[in-house]
Protein backbone atom coordinates (compact mmCIF):
# COMPACT_ATOMS: atom_id res chain seq x y z
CA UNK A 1 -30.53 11.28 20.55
CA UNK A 2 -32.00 10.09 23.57
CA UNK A 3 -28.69 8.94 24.68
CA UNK A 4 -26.77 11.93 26.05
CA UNK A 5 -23.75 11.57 23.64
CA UNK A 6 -23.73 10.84 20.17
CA UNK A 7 -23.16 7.29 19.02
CA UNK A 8 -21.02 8.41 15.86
CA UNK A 9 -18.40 10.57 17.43
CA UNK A 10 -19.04 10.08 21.65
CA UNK A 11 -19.55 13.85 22.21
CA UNK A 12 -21.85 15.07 24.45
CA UNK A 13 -24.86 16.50 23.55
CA UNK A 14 -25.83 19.88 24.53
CA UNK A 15 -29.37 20.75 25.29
CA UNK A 16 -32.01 20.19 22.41
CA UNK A 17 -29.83 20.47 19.59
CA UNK A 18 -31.21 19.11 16.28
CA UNK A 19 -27.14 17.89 15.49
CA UNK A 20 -24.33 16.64 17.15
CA UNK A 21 -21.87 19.75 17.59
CA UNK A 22 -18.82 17.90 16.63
CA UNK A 23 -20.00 15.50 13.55
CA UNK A 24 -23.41 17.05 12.84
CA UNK A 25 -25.01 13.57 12.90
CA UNK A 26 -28.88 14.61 12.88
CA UNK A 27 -30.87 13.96 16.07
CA UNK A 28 -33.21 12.63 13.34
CA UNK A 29 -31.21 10.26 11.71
CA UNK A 30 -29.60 8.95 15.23
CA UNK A 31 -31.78 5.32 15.01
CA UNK A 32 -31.16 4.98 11.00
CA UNK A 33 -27.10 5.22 12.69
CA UNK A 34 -27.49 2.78 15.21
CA UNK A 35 -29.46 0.49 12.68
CA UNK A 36 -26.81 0.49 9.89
CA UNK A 37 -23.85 0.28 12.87
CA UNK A 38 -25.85 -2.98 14.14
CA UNK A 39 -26.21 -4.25 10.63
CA UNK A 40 -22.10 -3.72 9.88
CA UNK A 41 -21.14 -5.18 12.96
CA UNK A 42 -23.84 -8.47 12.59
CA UNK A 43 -21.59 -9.35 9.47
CA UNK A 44 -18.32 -9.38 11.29
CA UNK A 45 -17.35 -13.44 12.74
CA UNK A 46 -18.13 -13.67 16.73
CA UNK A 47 -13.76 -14.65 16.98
CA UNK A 48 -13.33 -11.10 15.81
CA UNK A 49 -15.76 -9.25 17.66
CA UNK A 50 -15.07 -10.99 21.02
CA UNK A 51 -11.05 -9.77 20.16
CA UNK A 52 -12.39 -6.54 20.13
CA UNK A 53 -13.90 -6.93 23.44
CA UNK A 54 -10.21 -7.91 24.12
CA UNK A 55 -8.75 -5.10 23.43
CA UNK A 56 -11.82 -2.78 25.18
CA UNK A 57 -10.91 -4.18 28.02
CA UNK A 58 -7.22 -3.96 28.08
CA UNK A 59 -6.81 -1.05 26.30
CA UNK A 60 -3.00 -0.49 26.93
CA UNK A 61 -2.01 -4.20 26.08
CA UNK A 62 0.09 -4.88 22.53
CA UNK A 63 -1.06 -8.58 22.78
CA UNK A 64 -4.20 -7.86 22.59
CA UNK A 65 -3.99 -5.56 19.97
CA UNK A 66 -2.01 -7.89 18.05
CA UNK A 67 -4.12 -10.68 18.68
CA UNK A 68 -6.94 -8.97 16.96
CA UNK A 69 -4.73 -7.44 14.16
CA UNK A 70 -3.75 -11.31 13.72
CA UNK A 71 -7.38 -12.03 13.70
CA UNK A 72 -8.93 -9.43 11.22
CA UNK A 73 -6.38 -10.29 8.55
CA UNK A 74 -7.38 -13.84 8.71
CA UNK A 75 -11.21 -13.06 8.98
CA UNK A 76 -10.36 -10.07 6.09
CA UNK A 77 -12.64 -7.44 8.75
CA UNK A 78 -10.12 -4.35 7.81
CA UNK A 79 -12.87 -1.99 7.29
CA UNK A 80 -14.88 -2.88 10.24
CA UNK A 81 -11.92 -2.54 12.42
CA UNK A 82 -10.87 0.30 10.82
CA UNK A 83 -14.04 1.86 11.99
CA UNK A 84 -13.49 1.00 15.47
CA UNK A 85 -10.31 2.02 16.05
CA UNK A 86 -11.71 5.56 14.27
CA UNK A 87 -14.17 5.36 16.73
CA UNK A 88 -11.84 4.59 19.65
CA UNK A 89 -9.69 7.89 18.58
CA UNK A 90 -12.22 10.29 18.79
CA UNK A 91 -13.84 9.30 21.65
CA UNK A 92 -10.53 8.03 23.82
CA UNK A 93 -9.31 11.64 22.19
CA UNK A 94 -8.59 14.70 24.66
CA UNK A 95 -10.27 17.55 22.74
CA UNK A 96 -9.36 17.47 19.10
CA UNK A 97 -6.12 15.00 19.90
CA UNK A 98 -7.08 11.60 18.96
CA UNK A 99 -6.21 8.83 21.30
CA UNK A 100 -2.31 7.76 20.00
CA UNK A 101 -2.96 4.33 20.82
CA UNK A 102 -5.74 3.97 18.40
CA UNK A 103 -3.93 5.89 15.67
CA UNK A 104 -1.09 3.64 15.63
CA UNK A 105 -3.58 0.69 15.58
CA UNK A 106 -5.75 2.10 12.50
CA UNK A 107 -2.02 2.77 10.90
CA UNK A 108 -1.39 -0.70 11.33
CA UNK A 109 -4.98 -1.85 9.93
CA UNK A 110 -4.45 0.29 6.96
CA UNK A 111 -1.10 -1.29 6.14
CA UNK A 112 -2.07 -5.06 6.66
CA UNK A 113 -4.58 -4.54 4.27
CA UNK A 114 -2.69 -2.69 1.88
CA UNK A 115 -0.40 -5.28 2.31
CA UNK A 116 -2.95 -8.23 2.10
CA UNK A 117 -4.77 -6.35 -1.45
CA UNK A 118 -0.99 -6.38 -3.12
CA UNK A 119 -0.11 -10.36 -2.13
CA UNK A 120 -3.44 -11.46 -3.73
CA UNK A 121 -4.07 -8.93 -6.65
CA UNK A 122 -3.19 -10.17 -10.10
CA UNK A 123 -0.19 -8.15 -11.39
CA UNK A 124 -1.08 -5.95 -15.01
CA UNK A 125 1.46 -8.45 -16.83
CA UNK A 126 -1.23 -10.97 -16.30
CA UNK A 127 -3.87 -9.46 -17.22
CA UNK A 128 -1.94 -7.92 -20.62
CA UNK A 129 -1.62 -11.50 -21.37
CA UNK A 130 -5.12 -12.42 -21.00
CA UNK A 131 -5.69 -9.46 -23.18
CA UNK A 132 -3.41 -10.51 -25.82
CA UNK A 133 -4.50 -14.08 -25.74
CA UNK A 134 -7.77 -12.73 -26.56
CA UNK A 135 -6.41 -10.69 -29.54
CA UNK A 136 -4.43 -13.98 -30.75
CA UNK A 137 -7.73 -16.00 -30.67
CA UNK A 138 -9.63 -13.50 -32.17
CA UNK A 139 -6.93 -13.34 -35.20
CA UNK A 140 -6.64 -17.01 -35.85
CA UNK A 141 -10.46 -17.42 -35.89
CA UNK A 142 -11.07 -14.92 -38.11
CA UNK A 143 -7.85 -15.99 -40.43
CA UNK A 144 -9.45 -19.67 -40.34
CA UNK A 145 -13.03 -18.18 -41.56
CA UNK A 146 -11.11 -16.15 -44.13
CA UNK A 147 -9.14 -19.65 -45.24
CA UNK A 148 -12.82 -21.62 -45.13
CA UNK A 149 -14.33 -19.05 -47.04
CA UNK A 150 -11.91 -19.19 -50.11
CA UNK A 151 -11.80 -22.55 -49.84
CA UNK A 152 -15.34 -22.97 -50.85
CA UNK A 153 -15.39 -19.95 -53.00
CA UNK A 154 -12.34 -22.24 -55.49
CA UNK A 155 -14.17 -24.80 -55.06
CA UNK A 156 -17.07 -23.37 -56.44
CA UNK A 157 -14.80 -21.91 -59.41
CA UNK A 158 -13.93 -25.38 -60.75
């Protein structure tokens, strides 16, 4: 950790430790962070990520707040939001109190896409009737084989 916090949690680091005191993110395994953190965020659309900027810079402001909530429902970036309103808590955080602002934010992340996973998931009725259409098939086909079969077998009879 060159950098005198660490980039996982925002604590600072204390002398030559080989960890972070507070997360125990490895001094060797600081770049591998920062590579899979630039990979994640590379994947999220340039509307969401300049929100975010939004909302760094006005901190205190519902609208922007909303306006990014608004935006990573659209985009579907819950997880990578989630992550930096996590981040925001600890490091906005006095001590061991995260930062309230950014709990009620990841609170409302969670929930719109809880919310957005139960509007578009198929409900278990649905799928029981795939299930059961796929029995039905299955019965009449082999019923039809069955009929086929003893068809030919009478008519070999006569």
């Amino acid at each position: 950790m060159g950098d005198p916090t660490c980039p996982k949690c925002g604590t600072p680091r204390h002398g030559e430790a080989d960890a972070c005191s507070k997360c125990g993110l490895a001094v060797a395994h600081v770049e591998q962070y920062r590579a899979a953190q630039a990979a994640r965020d590379a994947g999220v659309t340039s509307h969401v990520r300049d929100a975010w900027v939004g909302v760094l810079a006005s901190w205190e402001d519902q609208k922007s707040h909303d306006t990014f909530l608004r935006l990573v429902t659209l985009h579907g970036e819950f997880a990578w939001a989630a992550a930096c309103y996590r981040h925001e808590s600890r490091s906005r955080g006095q001590g061991e109190t995260p930062d309230p602002i950014a709990e009620r934010e990841l609170e409302r992340v969670t929930r719109a896409a809880e919310l957005t996973l139960r509007s578009t998931a198929s409900s278990r009725t649905e799928a029981r009737s795939f299930g059961t259409l796929v029995t039905v098939l299955f019965v009449l086909i082999a019923v039809v084989g069955t009929s086929l079969v003893y068809i030919y077998i009478r008519q070999e009879v006569r």
